[in-house]
Protein backbone atom coordinates (compact mmCIF):
# COMPACT_ATOMS: atom_id res chain seq x y z
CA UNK A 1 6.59 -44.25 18.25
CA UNK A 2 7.27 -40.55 18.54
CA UNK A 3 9.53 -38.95 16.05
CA UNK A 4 11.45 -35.95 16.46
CA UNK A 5 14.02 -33.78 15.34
CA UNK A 6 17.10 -31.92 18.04
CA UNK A 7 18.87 -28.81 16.75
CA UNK A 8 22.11 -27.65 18.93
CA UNK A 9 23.60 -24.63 18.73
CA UNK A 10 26.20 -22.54 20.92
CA UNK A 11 26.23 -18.72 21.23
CA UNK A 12 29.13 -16.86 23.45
CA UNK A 13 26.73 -14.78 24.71
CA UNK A 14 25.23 -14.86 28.13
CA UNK A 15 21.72 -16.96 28.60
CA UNK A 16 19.80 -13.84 28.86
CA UNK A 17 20.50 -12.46 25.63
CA UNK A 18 19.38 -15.61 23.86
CA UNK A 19 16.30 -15.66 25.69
CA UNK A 20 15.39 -12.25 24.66
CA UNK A 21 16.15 -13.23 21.23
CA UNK A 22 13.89 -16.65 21.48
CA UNK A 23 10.84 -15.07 23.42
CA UNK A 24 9.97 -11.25 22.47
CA UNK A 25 7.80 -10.34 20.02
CA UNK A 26 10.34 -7.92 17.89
CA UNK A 27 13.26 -9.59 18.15
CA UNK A 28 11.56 -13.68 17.49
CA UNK A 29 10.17 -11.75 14.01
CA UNK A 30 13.60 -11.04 12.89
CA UNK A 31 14.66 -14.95 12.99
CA UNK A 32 10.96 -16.59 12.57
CA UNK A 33 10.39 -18.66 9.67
CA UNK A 34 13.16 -19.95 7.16
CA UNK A 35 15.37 -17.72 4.60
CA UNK A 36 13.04 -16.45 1.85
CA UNK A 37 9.83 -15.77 4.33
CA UNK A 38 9.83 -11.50 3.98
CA UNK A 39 7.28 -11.17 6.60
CA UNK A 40 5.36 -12.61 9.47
CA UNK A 41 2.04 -11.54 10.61
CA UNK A 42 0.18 -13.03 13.46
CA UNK A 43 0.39 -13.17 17.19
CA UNK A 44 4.23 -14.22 18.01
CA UNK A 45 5.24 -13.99 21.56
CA UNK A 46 6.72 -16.49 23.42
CA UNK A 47 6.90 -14.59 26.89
CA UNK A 48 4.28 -16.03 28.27
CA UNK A 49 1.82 -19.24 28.05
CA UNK A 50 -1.41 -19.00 25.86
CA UNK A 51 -2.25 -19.06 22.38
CA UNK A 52 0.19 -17.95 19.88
CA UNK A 53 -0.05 -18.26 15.45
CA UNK A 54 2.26 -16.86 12.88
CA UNK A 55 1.67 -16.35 8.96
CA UNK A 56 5.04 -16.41 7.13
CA UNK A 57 4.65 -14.92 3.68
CA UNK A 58 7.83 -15.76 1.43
CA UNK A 59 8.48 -13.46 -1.81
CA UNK A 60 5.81 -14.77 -4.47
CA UNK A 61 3.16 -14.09 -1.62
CA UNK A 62 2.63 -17.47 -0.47
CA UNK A 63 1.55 -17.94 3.42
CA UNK A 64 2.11 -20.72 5.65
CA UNK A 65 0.31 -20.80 9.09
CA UNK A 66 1.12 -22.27 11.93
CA UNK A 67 -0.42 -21.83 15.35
CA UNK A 68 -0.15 -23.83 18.87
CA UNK A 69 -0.35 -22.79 22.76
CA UNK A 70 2.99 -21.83 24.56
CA UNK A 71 2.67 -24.17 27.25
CA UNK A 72 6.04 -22.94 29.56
CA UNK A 73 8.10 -20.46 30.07
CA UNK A 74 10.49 -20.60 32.83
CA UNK A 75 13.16 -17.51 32.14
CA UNK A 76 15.56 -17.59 31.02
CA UNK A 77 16.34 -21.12 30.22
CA UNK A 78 13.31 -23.06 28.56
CA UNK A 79 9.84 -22.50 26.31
CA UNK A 80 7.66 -24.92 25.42
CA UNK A 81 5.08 -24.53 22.80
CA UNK A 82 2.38 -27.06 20.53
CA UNK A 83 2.54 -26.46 16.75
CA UNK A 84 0.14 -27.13 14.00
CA UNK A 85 0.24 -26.10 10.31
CA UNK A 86 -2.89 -24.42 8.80
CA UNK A 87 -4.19 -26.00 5.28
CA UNK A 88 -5.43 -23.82 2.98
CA UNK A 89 -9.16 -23.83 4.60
CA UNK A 90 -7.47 -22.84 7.26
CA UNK A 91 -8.04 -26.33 9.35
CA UNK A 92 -5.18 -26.96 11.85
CA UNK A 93 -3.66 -30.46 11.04
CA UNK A 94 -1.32 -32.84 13.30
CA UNK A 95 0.01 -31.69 16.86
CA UNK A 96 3.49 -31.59 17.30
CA UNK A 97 5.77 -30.40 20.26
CA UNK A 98 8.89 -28.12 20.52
CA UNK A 99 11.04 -27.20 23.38
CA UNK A 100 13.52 -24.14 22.88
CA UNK A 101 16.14 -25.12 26.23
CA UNK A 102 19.00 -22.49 27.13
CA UNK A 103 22.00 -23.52 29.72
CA UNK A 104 24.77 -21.08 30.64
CA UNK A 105 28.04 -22.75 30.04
CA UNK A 106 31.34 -21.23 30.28
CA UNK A 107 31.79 -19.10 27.41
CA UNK A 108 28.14 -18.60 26.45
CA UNK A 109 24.94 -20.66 25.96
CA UNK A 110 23.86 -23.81 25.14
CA UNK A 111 20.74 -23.72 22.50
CA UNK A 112 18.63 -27.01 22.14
CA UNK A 113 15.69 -27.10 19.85
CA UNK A 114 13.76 -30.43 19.76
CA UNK A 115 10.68 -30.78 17.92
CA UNK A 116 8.37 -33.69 19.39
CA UNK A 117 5.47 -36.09 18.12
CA UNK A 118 6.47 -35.35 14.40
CA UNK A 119 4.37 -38.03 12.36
CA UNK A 120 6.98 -39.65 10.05
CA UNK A 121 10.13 -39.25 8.53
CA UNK A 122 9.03 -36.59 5.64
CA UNK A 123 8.17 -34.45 8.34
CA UNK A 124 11.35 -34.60 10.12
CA UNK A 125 13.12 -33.74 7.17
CA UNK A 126 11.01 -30.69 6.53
CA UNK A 127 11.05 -29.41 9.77
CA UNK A 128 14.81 -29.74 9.63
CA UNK A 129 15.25 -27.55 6.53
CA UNK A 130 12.61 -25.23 7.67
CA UNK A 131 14.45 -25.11 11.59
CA UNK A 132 17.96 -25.12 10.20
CA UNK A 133 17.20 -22.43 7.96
CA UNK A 134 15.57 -20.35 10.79
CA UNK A 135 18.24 -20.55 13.29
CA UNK A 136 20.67 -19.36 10.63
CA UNK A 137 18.81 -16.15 11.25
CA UNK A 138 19.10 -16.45 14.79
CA UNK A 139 22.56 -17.06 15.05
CA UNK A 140 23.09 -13.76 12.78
CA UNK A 141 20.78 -12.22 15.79
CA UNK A 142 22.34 -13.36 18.75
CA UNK A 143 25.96 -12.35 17.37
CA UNK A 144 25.18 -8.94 16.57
């Protein structure tokens, strides 16, 4: 059975602008990773398909990796990316999906997030609080 996890938003901005936001490098740092991570390092860029990874460090120092492949981009409505977390040797565990999908509406844009192939129920709930969290940011982003 897969599992997964949908997060909807809507922004009154146009589709482009949320795109930007969801796909380059400086501007997917500023809402990457949940409230409390101070800083990302790693190779974030959603603009195009191939390998990306991303070390969020929170403010005792602690890291969290996660790495996958961006597997689409079709501007300015949809990415598509794999995701594994890092242990601490480093070893990339379980494969899951996510799929970031923007649709103009009147009035703005429609933001889906759904997060695919999660492998049980503790992980949904994580990657809810961790997702949640993280589009708080985003929201601040897009509105300003």
């Amino acid at each position: 059975m897969t599992e997964h996890l949908r997060l909807e938003r809507f922004y009154k901005v146009p589709v482009d602008r949320v795109f930007e936001a969801v796909t380059r490098p400086d501007m997917l740092a500023q809402w990457w990773g949940p409230v409390g991570i101070v800083r990302c390092t790693g190779a974030l860029d959603f603009t195009r398909p191939g390998p990306w990874d991303s070390t969020m460090i929170n403010a005792e120092g602690a890291r969290y990796k996660v790495s996958g492949q961006v597997t689409k981009v079709k501007a300015p409505n949809l990415v598509a990316f794999t995701w594994g977390w890092h242990d601490d040797k480093d070893q990339r565990g379980h494969e899951s999906h996510v799929m970031l999908e923007m649709t103009e509406e009147e009035g703005g844009t429609r933001f889906v997030l759904t997060h695919h192939d999660l492998p049980d129920d503790a992980q949904i709930t994580n990657h809810n609080q961790g997702w949640s969290s993280s589009l708080t940011k985003l929201d601040a982003l897009v509105a300003a």
